[in-house]
Protein backbone atom coordinates (compact mmCIF):
# COMPACT_ATOMS: atom_id res chain seq x y z
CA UNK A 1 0.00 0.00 0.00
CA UNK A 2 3.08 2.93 0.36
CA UNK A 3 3.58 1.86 -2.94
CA UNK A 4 0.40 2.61 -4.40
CA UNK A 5 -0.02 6.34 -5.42
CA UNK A 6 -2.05 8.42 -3.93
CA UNK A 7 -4.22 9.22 -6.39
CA UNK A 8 -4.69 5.78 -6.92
CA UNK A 9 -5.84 4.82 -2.98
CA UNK A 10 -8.58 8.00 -3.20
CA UNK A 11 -9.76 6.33 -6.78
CA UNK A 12 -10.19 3.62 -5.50
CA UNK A 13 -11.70 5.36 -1.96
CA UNK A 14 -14.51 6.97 -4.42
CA UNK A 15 -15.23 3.52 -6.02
CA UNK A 16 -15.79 1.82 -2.60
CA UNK A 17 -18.50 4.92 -1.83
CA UNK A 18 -15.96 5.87 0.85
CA UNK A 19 -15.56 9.79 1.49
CA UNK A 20 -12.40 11.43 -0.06
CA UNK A 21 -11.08 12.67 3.84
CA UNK A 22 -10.18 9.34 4.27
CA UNK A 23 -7.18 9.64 2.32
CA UNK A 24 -5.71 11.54 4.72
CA UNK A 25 -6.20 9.43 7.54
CA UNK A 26 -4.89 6.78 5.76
CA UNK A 27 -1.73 8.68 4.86
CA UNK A 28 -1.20 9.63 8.23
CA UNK A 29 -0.98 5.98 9.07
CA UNK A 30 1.21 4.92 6.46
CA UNK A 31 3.78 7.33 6.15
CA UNK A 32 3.96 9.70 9.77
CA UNK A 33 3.30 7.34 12.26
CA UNK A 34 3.63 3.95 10.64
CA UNK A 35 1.59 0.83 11.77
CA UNK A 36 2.45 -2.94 10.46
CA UNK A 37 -1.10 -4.19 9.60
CA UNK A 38 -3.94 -2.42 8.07
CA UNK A 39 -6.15 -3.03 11.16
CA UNK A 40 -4.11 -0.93 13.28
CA UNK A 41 -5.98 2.00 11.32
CA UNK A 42 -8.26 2.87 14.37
CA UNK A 43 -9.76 5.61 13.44
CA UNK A 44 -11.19 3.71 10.09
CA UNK A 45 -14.35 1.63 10.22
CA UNK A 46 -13.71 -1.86 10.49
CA UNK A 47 -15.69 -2.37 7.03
CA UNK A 48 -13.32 0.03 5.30
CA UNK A 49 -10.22 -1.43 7.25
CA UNK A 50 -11.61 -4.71 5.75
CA UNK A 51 -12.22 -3.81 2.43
CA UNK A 52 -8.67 -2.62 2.27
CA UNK A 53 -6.97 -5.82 3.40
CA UNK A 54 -8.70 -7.69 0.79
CA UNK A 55 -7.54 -5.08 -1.94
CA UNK A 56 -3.93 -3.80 -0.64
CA UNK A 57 -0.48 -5.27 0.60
CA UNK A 58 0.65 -3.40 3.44
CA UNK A 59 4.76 -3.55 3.21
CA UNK A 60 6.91 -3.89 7.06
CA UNK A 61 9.34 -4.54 8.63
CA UNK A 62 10.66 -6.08 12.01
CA UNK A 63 13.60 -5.29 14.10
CA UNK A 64 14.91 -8.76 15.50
CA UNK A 65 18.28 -7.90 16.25
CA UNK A 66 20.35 -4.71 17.51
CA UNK A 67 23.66 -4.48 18.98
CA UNK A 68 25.17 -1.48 20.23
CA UNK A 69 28.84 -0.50 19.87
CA UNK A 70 30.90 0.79 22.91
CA UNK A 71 31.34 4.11 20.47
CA UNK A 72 27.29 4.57 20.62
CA UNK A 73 26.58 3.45 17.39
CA UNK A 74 23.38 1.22 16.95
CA UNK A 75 22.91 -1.46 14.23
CA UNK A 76 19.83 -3.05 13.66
CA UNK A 77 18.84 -5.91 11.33
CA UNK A 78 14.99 -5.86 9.78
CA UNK A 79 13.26 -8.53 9.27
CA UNK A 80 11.63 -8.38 5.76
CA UNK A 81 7.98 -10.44 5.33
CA UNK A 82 9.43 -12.93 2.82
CA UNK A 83 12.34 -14.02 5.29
CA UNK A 84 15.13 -11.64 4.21
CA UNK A 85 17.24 -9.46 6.45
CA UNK A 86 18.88 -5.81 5.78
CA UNK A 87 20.45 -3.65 7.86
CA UNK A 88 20.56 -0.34 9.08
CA UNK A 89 22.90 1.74 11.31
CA UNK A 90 22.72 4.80 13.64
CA UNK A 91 25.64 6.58 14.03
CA UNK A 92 25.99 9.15 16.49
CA UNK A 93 28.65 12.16 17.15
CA UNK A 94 28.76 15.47 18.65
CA UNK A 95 27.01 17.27 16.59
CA UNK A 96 25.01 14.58 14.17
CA UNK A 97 22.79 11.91 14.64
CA UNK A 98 23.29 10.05 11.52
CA UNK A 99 21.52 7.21 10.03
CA UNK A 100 22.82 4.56 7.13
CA UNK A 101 19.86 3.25 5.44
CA UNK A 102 19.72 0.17 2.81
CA UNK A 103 17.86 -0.02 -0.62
CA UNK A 104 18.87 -3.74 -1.51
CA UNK A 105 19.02 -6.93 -0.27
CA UNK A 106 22.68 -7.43 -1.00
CA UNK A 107 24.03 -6.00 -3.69
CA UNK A 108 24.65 -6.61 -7.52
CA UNK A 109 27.90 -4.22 -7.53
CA UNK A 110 30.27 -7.24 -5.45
CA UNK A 111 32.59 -4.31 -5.00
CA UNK A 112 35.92 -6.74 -3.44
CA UNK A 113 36.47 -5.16 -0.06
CA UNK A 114 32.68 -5.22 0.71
CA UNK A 115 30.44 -7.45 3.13
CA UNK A 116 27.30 -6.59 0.83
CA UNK A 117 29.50 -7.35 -1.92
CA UNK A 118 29.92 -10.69 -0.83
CA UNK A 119 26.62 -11.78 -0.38
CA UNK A 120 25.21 -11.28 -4.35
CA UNK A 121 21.84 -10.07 -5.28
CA UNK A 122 18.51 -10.94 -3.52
CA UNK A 123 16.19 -7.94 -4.58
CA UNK A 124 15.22 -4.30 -4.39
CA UNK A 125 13.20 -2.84 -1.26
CA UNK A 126 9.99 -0.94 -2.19
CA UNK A 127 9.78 2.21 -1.42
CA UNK A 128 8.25 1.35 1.70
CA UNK A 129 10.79 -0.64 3.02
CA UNK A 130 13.18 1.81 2.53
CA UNK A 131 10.65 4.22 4.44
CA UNK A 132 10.57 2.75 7.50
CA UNK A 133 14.11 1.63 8.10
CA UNK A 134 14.71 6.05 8.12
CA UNK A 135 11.58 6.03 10.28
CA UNK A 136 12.97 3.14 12.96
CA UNK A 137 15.74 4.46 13.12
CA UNK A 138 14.47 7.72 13.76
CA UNK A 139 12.26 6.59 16.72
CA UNK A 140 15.16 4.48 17.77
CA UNK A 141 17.53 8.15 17.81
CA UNK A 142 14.50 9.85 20.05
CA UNK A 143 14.75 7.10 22.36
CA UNK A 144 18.38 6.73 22.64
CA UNK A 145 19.63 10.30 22.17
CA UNK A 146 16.27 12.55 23.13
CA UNK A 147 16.29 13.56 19.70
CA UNK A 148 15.32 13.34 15.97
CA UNK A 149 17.87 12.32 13.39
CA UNK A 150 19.84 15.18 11.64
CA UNK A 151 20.68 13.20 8.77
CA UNK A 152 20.18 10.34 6.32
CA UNK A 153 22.77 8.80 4.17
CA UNK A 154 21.41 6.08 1.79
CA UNK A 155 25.06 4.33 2.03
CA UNK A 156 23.43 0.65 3.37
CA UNK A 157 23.49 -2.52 1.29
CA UNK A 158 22.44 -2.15 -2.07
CA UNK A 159 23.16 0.40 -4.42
CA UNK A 160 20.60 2.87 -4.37
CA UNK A 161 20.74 3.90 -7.70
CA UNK A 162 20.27 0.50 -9.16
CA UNK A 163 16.85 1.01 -7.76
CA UNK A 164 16.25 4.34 -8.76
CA UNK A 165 12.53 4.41 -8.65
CA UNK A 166 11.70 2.94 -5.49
CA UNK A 167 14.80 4.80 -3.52
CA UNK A 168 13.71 8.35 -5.06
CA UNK A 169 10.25 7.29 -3.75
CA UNK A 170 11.25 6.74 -0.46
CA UNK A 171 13.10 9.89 0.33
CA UNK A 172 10.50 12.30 -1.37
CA UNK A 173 8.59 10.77 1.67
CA UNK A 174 11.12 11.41 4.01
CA UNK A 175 10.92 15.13 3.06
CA UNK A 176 7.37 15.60 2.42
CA UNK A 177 5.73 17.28 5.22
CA UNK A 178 3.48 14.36 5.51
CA UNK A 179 6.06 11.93 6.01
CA UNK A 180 9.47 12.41 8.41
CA UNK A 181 9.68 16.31 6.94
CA UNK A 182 13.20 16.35 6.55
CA UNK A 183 15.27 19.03 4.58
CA UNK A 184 16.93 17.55 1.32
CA UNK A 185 19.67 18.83 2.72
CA UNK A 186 20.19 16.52 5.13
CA UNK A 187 20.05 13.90 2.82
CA UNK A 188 23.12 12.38 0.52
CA UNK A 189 22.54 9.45 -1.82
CA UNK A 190 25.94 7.28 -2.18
CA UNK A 191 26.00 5.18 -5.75
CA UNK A 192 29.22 3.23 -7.06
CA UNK A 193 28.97 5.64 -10.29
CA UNK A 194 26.29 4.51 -12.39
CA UNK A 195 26.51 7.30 -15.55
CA UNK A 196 22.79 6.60 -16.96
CA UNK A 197 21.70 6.98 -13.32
CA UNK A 198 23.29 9.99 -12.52
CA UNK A 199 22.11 11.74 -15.27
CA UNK A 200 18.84 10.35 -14.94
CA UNK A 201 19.41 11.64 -11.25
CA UNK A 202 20.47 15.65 -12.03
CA UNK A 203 17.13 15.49 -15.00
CA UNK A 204 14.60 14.41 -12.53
CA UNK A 205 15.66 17.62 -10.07
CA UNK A 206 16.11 15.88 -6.72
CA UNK A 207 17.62 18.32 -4.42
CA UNK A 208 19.58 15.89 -2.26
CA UNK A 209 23.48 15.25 -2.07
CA UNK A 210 25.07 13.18 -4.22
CA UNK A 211 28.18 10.83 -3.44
CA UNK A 212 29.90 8.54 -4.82
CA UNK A 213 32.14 5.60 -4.12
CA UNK A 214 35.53 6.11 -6.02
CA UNK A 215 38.19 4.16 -4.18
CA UNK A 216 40.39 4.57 -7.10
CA UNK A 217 41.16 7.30 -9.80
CA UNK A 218 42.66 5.49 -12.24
CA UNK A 219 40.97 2.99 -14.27
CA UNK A 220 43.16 -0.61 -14.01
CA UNK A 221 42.71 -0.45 -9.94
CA UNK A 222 39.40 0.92 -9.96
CA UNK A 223 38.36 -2.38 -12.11
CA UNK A 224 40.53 -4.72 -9.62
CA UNK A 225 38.29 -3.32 -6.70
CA UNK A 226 34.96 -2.43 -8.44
CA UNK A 227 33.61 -4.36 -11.25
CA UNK A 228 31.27 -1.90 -12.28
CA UNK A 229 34.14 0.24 -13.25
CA UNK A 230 34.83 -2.08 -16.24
CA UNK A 231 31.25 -1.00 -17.69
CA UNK A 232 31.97 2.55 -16.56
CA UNK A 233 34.98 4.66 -17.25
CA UNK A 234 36.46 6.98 -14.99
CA UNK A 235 35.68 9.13 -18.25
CA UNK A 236 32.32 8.50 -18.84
CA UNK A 237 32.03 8.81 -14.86
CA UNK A 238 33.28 12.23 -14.84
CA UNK A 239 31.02 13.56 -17.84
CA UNK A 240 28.46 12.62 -15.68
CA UNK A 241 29.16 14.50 -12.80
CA UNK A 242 29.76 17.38 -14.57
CA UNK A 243 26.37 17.09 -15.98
CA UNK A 244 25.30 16.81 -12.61
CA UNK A 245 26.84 19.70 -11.55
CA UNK A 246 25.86 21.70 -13.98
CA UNK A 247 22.29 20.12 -13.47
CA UNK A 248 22.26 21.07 -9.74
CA UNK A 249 24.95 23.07 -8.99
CA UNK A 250 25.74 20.85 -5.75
CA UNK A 251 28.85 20.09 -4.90
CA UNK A 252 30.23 16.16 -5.65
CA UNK A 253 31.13 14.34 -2.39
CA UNK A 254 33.55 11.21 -3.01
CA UNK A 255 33.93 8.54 -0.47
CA UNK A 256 37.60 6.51 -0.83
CA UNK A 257 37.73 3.50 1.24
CA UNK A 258 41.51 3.55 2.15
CA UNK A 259 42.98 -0.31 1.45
CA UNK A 260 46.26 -1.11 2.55
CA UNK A 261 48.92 -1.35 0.50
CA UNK A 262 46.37 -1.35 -2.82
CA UNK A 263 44.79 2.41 -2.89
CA UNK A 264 46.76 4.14 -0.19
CA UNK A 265 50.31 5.37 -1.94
CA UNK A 266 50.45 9.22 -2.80
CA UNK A 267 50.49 8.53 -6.21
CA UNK A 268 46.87 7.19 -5.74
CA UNK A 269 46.56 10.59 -3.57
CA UNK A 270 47.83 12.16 -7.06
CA UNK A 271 45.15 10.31 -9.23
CA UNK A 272 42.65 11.20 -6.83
CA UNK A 273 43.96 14.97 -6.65
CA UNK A 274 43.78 15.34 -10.37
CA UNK A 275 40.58 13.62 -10.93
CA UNK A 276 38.58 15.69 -8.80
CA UNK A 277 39.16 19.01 -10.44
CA UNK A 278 36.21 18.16 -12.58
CA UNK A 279 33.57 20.20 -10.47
CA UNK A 280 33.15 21.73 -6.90
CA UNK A 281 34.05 19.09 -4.46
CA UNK A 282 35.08 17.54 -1.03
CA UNK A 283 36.76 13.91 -0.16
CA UNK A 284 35.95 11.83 2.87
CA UNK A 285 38.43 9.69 3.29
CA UNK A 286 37.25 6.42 4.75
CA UNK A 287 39.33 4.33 7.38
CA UNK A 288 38.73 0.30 6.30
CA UNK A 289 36.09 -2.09 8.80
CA UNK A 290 37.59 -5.06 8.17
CA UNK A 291 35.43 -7.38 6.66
CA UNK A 292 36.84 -11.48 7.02
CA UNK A 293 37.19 -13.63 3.83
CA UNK A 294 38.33 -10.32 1.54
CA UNK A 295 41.64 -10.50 2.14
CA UNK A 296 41.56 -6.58 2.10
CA UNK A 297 43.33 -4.93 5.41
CA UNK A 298 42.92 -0.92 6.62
CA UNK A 299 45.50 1.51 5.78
CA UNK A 300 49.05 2.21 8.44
CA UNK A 301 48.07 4.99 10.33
CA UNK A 302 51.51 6.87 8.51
CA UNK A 303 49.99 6.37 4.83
CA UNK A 304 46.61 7.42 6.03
CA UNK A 305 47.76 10.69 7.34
CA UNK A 306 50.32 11.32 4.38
CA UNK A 307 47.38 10.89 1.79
CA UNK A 308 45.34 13.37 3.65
CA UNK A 309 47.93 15.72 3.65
CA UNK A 310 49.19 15.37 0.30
CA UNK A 311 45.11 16.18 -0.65
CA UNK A 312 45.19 19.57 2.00
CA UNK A 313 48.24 20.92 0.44
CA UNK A 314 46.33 20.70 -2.49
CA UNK A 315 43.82 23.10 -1.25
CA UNK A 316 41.00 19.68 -1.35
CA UNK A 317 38.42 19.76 1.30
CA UNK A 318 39.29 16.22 3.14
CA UNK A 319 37.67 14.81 5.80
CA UNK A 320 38.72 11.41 7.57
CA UNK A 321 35.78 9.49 8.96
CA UNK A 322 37.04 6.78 11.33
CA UNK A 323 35.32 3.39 11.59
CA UNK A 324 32.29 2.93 13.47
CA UNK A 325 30.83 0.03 15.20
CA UNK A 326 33.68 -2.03 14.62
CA UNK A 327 32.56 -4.47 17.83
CA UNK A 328 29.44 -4.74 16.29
CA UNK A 329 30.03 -5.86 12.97
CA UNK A 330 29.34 -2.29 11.41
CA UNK A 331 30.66 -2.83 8.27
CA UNK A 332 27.90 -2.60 5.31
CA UNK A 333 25.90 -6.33 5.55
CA UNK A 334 27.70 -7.98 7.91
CA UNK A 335 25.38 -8.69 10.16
CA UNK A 336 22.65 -9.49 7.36
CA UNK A 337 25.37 -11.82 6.24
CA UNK A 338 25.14 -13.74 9.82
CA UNK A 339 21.19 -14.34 9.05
């Protein structure tokens, strides 16, 4: 049923001799304060509560596990109804309260170095599913923290732009006034760099941030790490965010997972230096959460901190984001992997 349009439910409302109000009732339960099953609709007649179970699928999820890391980060596996699991993570810091949402069951990308990766392809969430994982996470951060989330990053399992419709969906809910009311621009969709999608993305006007997972600037290590990269150039990839750019005018973030020893010398600092110049950007520099059977190990402390420098004197906006969660398995579909 959050996958039906709206217009749609009130059609079918009208049809059913059912007066139009209703629709926002039954928006209200769907989207601001969620409920599992169509009969928790109270405020609905049971005939019309009825009538819809017969007629519509109502999408959930369930929480059955969450572990919490001795650095205050929360992950939580969901339960989906046909017996899958993904994942989601809340992250907090001093001034954020950040949550990782997922879009896939696994992943079709198998990126090397990643848990996901690992696991292969299952299917897409609905737009629901994707929903309510933001909206558990957000109860879970009021709870926890006395406070709503400050941001969303769509960086879980899956790549969300290999299910563009049902992603772009799920956070026009999240900042509709109707549904979690967030600003767009606490929002940043992550994608591996797929070019049709990111055009697609800058046409369709979505006013969120866009990232994306490099982990290499030139092309022979980018393919070693990244299959997708073999499809998609580090050209083509760059003619697409400067069509995004152009688009939006946002600013490109890149995220660069720092491997030891494969994507961690300053002459990958040099590819990554050059590459960038194509638009308006910043670099978060990602420290490795080790994930077993990859064969993949985090950077030396010494390389790390040479890279970022070599990117500063460079007059780059770098940031280093440290691992999170690392007692609790934090690392994208590692603990879906354990279900």
């Amino acid at each position: 049923m959050r996958n039906t349009d709206k217009t749609e439910i009130k059609g079918w409302l009208k049809e059913q001799g059912e007066p139009v109000f209703r629709i926002d009732q039954i928006e209200d339960w769907l989207w601001r304060r969620p409920v599992s099953y169509i009969s928790e609709m109270s405020n609905l007649s049971k005939s019309l509560r009825d009538k819809l179970e017969q007629t519509f699928y109502l999408d959930r999820l369930e929480t059955v596990h969450t572990l919490k890391s001795k650095d205050g980060t929360h992950k939580m596996a969901f339960g989906l109804d046909d017996g899958k699991h993904v994942e989601g993570v809340l992250i907090p810091s001093k001034e954020r309260l950040t949550a990782c949402i997922s879009t896939q069951v696994g992943c079709k990308m198998g990126c090397k170095f990643c848990a996901t990766g690992q696991m292969g392809f299952g299917r897409n969430l609905s737009a629901g599913e994707i929903y309510l994982q933001a909206w558990y996470l957000n109860d879970l951060a009021e709870k926890q923290f006395g406070k709503r989330l400050s941001n969303i990053v769509v960086m879980g399992m899956g790549e969300p732009l290999d299910n563009f419709y049902n992603t772009m969906r799920a956070m026009n809910r999240v900042m509709d006034d109707n549904g979690m009311g967030m600003s767009h621009r606490r929002i940043t969709l992550s994608t591996v760099g797929l070019v049709p999608e990111i055009k697609k993305l800058a046409d369709t006007g979505a006013d969120v941030h866009l990232s994306v997972s490099l982990h290499a600037a030139n092309d022979e290590l980018r393919m070693r790490i990244l299959p997708i990269a073999a499809k998609y150039k580090l050209k083509d990839l760059a003619e697409s965010l400067q069509y995004y750019h152009q688009k939006t005018k946002k600013r490109i973030s890149y995220e660069y997972v720092l491997l030891k020893g494969v994507n961690d010398s300053l002459k990958n600092a040099a590819e990554l230096a050059e590459f960038t110049k194509i638009t308006p950007c910043k670099i978060n520099l990602i420290e490795y959460n080790a994930v077993e059977g990859t064969g993949y190990g985090k950077s030396e402390e010494n390389n790390t901190q040479a890279f970022m420098r070599f990117l500063e004197k460079r007059n780059l906006v770098v940031n280093l984001r440290r691992s999170r969660g690392g007692d609790v398995d934090a690392a994208c579909g590692q603990l879906a992997n354990k279900f």
